[in-house]
C-alpha atoms as a PDB file:
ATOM      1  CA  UNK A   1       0.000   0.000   0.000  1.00  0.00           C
ATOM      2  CA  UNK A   2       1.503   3.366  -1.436  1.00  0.00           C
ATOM      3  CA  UNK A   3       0.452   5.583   1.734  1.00  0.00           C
ATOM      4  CA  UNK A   4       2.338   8.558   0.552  1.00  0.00           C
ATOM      5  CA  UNK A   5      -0.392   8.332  -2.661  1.00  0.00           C
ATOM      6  CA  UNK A   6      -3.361   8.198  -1.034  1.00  0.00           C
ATOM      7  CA  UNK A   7      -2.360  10.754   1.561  1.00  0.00           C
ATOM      8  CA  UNK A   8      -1.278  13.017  -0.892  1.00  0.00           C
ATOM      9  CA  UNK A   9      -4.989  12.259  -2.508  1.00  0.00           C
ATOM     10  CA  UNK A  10      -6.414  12.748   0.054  1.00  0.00           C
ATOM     11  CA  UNK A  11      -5.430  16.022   0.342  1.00  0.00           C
ATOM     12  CA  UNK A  12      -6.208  17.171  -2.452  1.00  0.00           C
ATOM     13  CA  UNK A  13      -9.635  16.338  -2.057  1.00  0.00           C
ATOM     14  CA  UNK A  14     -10.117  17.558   1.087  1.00  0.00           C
ATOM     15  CA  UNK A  15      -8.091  21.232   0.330  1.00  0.00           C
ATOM     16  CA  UNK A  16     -10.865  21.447  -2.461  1.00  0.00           C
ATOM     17  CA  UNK A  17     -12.351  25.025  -2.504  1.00  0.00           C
ATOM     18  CA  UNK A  18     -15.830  23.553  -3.583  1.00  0.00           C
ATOM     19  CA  UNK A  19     -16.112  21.354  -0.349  1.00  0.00           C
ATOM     20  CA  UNK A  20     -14.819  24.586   1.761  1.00  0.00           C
ATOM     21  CA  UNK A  21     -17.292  26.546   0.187  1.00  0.00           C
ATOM     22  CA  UNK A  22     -20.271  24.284   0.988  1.00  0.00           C
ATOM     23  CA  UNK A  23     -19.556  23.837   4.635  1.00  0.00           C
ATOM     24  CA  UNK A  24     -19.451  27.912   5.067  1.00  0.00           C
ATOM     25  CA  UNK A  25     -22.903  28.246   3.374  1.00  0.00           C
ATOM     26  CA  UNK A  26     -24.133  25.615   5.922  1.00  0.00           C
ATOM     27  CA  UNK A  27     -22.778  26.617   9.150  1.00  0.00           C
ATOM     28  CA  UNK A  28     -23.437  30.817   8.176  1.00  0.00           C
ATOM     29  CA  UNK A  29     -26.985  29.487   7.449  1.00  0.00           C
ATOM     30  CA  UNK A  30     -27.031  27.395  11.332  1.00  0.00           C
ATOM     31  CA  UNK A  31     -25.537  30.556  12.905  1.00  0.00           C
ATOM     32  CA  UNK A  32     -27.525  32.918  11.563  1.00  0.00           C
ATOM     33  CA  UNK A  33     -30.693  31.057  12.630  1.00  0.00           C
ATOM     34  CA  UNK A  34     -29.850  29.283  15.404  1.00  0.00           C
ATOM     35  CA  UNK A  35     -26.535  30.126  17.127  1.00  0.00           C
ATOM     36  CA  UNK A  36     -23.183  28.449  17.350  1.00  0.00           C
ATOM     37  CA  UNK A  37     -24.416  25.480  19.309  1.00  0.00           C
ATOM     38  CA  UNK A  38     -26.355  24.194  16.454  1.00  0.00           C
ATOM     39  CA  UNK A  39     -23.101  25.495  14.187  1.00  0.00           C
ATOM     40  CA  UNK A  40     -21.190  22.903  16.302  1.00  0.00           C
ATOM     41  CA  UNK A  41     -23.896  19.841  15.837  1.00  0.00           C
ATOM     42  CA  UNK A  42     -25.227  20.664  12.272  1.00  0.00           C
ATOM     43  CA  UNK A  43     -21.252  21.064  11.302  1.00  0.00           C
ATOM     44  CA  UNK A  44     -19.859  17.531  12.252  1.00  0.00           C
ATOM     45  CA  UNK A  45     -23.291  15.951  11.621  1.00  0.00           C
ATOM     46  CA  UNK A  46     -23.191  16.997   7.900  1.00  0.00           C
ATOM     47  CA  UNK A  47     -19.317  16.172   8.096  1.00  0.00           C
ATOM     48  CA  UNK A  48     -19.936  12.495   9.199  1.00  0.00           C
ATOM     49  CA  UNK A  49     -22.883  12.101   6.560  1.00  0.00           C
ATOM     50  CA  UNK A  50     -20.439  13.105   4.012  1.00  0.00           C
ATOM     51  CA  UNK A  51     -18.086  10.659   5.325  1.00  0.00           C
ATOM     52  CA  UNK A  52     -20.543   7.962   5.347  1.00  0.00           C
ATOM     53  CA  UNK A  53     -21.954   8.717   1.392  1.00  0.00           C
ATOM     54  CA  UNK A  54     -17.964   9.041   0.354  1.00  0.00           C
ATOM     55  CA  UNK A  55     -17.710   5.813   1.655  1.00  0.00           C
ATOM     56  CA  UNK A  56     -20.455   4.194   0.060  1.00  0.00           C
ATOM     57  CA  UNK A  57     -19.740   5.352  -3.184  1.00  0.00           C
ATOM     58  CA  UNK A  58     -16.231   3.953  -2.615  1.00  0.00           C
ATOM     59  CA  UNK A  59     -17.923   0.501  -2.012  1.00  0.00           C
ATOM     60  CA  UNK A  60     -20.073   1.288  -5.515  1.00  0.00           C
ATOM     61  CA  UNK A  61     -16.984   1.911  -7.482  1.00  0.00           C
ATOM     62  CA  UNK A  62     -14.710  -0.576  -6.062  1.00  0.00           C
ATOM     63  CA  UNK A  63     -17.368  -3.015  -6.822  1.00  0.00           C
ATOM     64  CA  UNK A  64     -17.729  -1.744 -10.390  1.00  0.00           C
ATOM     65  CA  UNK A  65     -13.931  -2.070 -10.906  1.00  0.00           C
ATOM     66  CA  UNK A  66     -14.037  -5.310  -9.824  1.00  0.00           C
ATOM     67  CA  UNK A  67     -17.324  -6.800 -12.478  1.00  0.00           C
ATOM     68  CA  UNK A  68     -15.437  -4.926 -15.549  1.00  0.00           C
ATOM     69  CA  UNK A  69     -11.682  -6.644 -14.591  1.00  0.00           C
ATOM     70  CA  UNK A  70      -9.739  -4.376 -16.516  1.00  0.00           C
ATOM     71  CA  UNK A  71      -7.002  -4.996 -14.198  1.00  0.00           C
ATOM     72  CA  UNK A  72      -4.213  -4.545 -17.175  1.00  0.00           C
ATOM     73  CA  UNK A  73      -5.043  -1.022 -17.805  1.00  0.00           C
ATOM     74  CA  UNK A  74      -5.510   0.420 -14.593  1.00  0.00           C
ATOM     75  CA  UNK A  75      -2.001   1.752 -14.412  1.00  0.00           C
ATOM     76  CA  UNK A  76      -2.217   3.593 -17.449  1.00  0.00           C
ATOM     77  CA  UNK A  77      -5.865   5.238 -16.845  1.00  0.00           C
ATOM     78  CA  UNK A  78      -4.057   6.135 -13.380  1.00  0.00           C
ATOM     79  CA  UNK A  79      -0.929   7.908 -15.345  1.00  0.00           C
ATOM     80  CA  UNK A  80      -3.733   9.618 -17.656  1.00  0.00           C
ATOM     81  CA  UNK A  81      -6.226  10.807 -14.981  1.00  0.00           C
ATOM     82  CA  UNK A  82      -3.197  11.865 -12.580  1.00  0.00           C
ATOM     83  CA  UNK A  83      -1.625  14.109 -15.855  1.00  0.00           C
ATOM     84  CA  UNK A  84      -5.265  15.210 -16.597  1.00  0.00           C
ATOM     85  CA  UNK A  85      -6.290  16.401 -12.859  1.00  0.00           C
ATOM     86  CA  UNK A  86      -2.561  17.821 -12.592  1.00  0.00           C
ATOM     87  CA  UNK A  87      -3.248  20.268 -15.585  1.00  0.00           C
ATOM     88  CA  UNK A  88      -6.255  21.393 -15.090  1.00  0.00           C
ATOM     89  CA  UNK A  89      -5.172  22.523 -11.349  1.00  0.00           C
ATOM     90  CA  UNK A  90      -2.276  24.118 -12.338  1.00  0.00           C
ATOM     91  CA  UNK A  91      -4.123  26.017 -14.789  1.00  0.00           C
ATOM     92  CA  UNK A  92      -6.555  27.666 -12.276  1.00  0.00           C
ATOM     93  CA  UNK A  93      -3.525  28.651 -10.441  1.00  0.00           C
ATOM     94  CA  UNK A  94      -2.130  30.626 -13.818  1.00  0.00           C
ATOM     95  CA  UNK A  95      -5.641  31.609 -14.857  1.00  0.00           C
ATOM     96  CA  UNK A  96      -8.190  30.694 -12.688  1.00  0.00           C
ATOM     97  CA  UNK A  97     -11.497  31.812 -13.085  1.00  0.00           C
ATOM     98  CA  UNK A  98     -14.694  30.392 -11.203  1.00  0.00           C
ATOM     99  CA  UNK A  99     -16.096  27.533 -12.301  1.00  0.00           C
ATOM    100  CA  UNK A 100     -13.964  26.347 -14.980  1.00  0.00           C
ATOM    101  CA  UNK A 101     -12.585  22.765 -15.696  1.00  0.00           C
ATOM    102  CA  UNK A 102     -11.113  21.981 -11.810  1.00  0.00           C
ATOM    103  CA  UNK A 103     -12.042  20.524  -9.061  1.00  0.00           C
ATOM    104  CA  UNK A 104     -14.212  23.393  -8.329  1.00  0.00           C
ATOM    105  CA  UNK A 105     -18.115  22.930  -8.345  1.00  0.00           C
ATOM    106  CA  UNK A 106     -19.644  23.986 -11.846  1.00  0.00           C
ATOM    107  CA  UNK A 107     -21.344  26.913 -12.031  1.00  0.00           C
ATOM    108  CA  UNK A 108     -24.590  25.920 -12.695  1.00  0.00           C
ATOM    109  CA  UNK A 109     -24.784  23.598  -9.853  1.00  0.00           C
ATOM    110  CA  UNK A 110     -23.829  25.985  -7.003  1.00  0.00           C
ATOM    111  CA  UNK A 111     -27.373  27.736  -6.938  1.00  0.00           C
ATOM    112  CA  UNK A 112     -28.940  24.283  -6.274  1.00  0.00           C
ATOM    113  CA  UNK A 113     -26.416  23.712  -3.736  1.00  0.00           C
ATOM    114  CA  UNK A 114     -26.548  27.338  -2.372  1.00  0.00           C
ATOM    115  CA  UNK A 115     -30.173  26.968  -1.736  1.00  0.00           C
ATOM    116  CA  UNK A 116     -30.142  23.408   0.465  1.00  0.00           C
ATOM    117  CA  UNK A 117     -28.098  24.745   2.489  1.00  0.00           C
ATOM    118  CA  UNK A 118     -28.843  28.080   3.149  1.00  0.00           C
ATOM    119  CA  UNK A 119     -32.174  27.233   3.719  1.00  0.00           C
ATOM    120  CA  UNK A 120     -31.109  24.746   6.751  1.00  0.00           C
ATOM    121  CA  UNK A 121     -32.125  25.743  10.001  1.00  0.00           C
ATOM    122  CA  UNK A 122     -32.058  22.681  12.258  1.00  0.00           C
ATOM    123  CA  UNK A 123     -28.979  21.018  12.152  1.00  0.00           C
ATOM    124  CA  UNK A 124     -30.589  17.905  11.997  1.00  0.00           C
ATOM    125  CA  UNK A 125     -31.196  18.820   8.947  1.00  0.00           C
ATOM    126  CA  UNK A 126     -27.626  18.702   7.984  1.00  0.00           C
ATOM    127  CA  UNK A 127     -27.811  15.037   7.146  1.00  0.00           C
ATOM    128  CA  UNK A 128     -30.341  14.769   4.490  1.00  0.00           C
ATOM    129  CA  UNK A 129     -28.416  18.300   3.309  1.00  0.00           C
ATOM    130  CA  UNK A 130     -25.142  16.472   3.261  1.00  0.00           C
ATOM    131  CA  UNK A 131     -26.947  13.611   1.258  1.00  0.00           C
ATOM    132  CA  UNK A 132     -28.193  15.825  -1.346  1.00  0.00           C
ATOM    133  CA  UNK A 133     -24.899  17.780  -1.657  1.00  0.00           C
ATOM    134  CA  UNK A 134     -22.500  14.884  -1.743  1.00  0.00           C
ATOM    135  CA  UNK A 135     -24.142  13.632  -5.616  1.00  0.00           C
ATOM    136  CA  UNK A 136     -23.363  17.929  -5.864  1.00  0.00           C
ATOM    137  CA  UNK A 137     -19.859  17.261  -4.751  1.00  0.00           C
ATOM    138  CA  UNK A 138     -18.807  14.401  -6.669  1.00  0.00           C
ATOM    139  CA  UNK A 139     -18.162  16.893 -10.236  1.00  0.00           C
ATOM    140  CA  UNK A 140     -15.790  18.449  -8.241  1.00  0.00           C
ATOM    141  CA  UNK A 141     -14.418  15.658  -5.732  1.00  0.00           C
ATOM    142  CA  UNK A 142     -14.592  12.398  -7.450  1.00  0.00           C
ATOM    143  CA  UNK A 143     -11.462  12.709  -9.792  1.00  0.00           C
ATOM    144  CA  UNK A 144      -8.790  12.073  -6.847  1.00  0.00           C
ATOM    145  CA  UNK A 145     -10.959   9.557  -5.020  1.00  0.00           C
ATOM    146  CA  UNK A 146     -11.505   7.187  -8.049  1.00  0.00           C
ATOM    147  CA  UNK A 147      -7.832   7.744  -8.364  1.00  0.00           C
ATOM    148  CA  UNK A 148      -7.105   6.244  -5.244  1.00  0.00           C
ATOM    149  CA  UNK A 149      -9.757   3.480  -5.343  1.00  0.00           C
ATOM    150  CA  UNK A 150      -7.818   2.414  -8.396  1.00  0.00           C
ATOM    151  CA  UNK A 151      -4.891   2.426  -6.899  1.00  0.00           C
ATOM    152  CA  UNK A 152      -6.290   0.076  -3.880  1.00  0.00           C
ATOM    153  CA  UNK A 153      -8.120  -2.211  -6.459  1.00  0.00           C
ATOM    154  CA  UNK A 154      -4.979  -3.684  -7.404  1.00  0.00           C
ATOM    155  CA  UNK A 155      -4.186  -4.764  -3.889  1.00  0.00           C
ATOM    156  CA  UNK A 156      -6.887  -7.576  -4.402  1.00  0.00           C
ATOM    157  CA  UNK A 157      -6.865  -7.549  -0.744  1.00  0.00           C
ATOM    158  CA  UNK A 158     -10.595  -6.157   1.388  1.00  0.00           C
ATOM    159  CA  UNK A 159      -9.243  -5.344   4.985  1.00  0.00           C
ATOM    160  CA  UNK A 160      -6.874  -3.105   3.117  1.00  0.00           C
ATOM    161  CA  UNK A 161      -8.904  -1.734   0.847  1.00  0.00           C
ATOM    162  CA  UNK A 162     -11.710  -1.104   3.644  1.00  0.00           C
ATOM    163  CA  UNK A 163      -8.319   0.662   5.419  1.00  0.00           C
ATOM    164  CA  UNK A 164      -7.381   2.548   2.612  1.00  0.00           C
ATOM    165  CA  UNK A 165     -11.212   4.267   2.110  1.00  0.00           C
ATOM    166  CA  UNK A 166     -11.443   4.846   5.982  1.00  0.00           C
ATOM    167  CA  UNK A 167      -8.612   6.646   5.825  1.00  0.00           C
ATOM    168  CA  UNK A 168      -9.162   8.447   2.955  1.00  0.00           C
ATOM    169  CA  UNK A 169     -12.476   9.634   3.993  1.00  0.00           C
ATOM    170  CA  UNK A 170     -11.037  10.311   7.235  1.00  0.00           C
ATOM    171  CA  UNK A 171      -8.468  13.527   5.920  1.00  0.00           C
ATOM    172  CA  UNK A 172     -11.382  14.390   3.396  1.00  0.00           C
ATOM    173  CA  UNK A 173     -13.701  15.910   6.341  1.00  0.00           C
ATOM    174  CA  UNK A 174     -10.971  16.823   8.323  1.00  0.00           C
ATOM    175  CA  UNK A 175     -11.404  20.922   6.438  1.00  0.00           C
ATOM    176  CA  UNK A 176     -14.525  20.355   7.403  1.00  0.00           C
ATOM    177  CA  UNK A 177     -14.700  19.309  10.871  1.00  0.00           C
ATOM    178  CA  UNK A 178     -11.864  22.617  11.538  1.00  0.00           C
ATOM    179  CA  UNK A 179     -14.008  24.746   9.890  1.00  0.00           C
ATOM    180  CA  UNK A 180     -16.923  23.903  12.271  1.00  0.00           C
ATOM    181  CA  UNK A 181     -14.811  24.523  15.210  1.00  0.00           C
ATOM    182  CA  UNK A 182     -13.526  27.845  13.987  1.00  0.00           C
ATOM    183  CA  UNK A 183     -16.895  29.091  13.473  1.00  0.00           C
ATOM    184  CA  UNK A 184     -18.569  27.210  16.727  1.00  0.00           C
ATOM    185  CA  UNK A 185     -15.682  29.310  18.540  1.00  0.00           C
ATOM    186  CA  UNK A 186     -16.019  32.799  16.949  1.00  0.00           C
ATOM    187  CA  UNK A 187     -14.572  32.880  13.499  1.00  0.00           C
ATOM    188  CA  UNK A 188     -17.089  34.501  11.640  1.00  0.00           C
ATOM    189  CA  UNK A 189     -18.290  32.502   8.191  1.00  0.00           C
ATOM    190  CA  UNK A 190     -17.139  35.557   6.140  1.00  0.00           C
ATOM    191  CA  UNK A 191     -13.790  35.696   7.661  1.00  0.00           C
ATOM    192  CA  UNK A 192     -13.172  32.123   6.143  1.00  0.00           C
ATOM    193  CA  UNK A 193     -14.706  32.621   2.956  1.00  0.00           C
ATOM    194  CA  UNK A 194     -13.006  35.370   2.556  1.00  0.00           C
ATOM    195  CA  UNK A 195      -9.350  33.375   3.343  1.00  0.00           C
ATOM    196  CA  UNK A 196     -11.025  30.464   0.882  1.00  0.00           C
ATOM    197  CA  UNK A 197     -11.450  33.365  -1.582  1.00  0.00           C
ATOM    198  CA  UNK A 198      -7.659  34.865  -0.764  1.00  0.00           C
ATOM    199  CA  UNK A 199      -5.904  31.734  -1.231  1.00  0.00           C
ATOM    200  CA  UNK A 200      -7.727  29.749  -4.078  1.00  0.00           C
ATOM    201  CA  UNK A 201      -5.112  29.892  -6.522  1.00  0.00           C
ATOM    202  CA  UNK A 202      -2.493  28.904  -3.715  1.00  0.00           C
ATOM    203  CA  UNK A 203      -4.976  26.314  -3.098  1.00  0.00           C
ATOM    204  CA  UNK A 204      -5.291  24.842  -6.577  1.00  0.00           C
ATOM    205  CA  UNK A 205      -1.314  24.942  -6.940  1.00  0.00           C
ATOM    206  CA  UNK A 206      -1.098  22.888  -4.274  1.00  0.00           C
ATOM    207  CA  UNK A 207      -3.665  20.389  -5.406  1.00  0.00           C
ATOM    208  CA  UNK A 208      -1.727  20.471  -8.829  1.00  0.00           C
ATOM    209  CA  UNK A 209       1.555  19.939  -7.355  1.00  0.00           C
ATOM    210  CA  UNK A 210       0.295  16.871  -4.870  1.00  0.00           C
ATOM    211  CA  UNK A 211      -0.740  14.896  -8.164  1.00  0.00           C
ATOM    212  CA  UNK A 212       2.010  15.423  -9.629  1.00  0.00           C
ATOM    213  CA  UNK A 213       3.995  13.632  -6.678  1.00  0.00           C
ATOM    214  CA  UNK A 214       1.388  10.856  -6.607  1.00  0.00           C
ATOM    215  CA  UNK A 215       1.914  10.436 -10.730  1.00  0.00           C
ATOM    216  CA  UNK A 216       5.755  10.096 -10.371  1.00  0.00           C
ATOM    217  CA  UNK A 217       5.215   7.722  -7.318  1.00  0.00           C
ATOM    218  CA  UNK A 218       2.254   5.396  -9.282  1.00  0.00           C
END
């Protein structure tokens, strides 16, 4: 098991400005409405139904790797995807622009996920809101995690596998968990969004120069 790869992966996913962006909408939504207490359980409740979805669709795609058995070529859709994802990040770093071809929500999705969350105001809520918004998510999310469940279906082996995801999933929500405790103890949403909005390029280079790493060590 390569755990600098999926680390690295891991990451990049979870450094994604479209999943930093979603929690602030939720938790300025919670605040707003209902004070930091509900900030605190609406925040780690949607961050653990992500978790659990991300997981799932691990299983789904693992399991769909497995019935086609195109074990041969794996290592060269890796290479491709790695090159692919690579590009495209450092090119939002040179000339970013919102919404274009990263790992950034499209544009014509973020109203849809704007309004679920904005319009939670129970934080129980947040799970059925985190259900909706992880199919939102996966445009922007899903190229680094099916890069790293094909890395793991080659290991033929389930209890590492079943590691690998856990751990994965793990780093993915940890943004999101900090980002609950920062506003639960008196960040304000807009001061984040405005550091997410600072640092996005910074962001993206870094996502671009993590796959790299993981394509030289495939």
């Amino acid at each position: 098991m390569d755990w600098i790869s999926v680390t690295s992966l891991a990451l990049v996913d979870a450094i994604n400005p479209c999943t930093l962006a979603i929690q602030i909408i939720l938790l300025s939504s919670l605040l707003a409405t209902k004070g930091r207490k509900s900030v605190l359980i609406g925040g780690i409740l949607f961050s653990l139904s992500i978790y659990a979805m991300y997981f799932l669709y691990g299983v789904g795609i693992l399991t769909f790797l497995y019935v086609l058995g195109i074990d041969w070529i794996i290592r060269y859709i890796l290479k491709i995807l790695l090159i692919v994802l690579a590009f495209f990040e450092i090119l939002a770093y040179v000339r970013y622009k919102p919404g274009m071809v990263s790992m950034e929500m499209p544009l014509k999705l973020r109203p849809i996920a704007k309004k679920i969350l904005s319009s939670v105001e129970n934080p129980l809520i947040a799970i059925p809101a985190a259900i909706l918004c992880s199919v939102l998510l996966l445009p922007c999310s899903s190229g680094p995690y099916a890069v790293m469940l094909m890395m793991i279906k080659t290991l033929n082996n389930f209890f590492l596998q079943t590691v690998a995801m856990i751990y994965y999933n793990f780093l993915f929500i940890i943004p999101m968990l900090l980002i609950t405790f920062l506003i639960y103890f008196g960040t304000k949403p807009k001061k984040v969004m405005e550091w997410r909005n600072k640092h996005i390029k910074e962001i993206h280079l870094i996502s671009g120069i993590l796959l790299l790493l993981v394509f030289f060590l495939v």
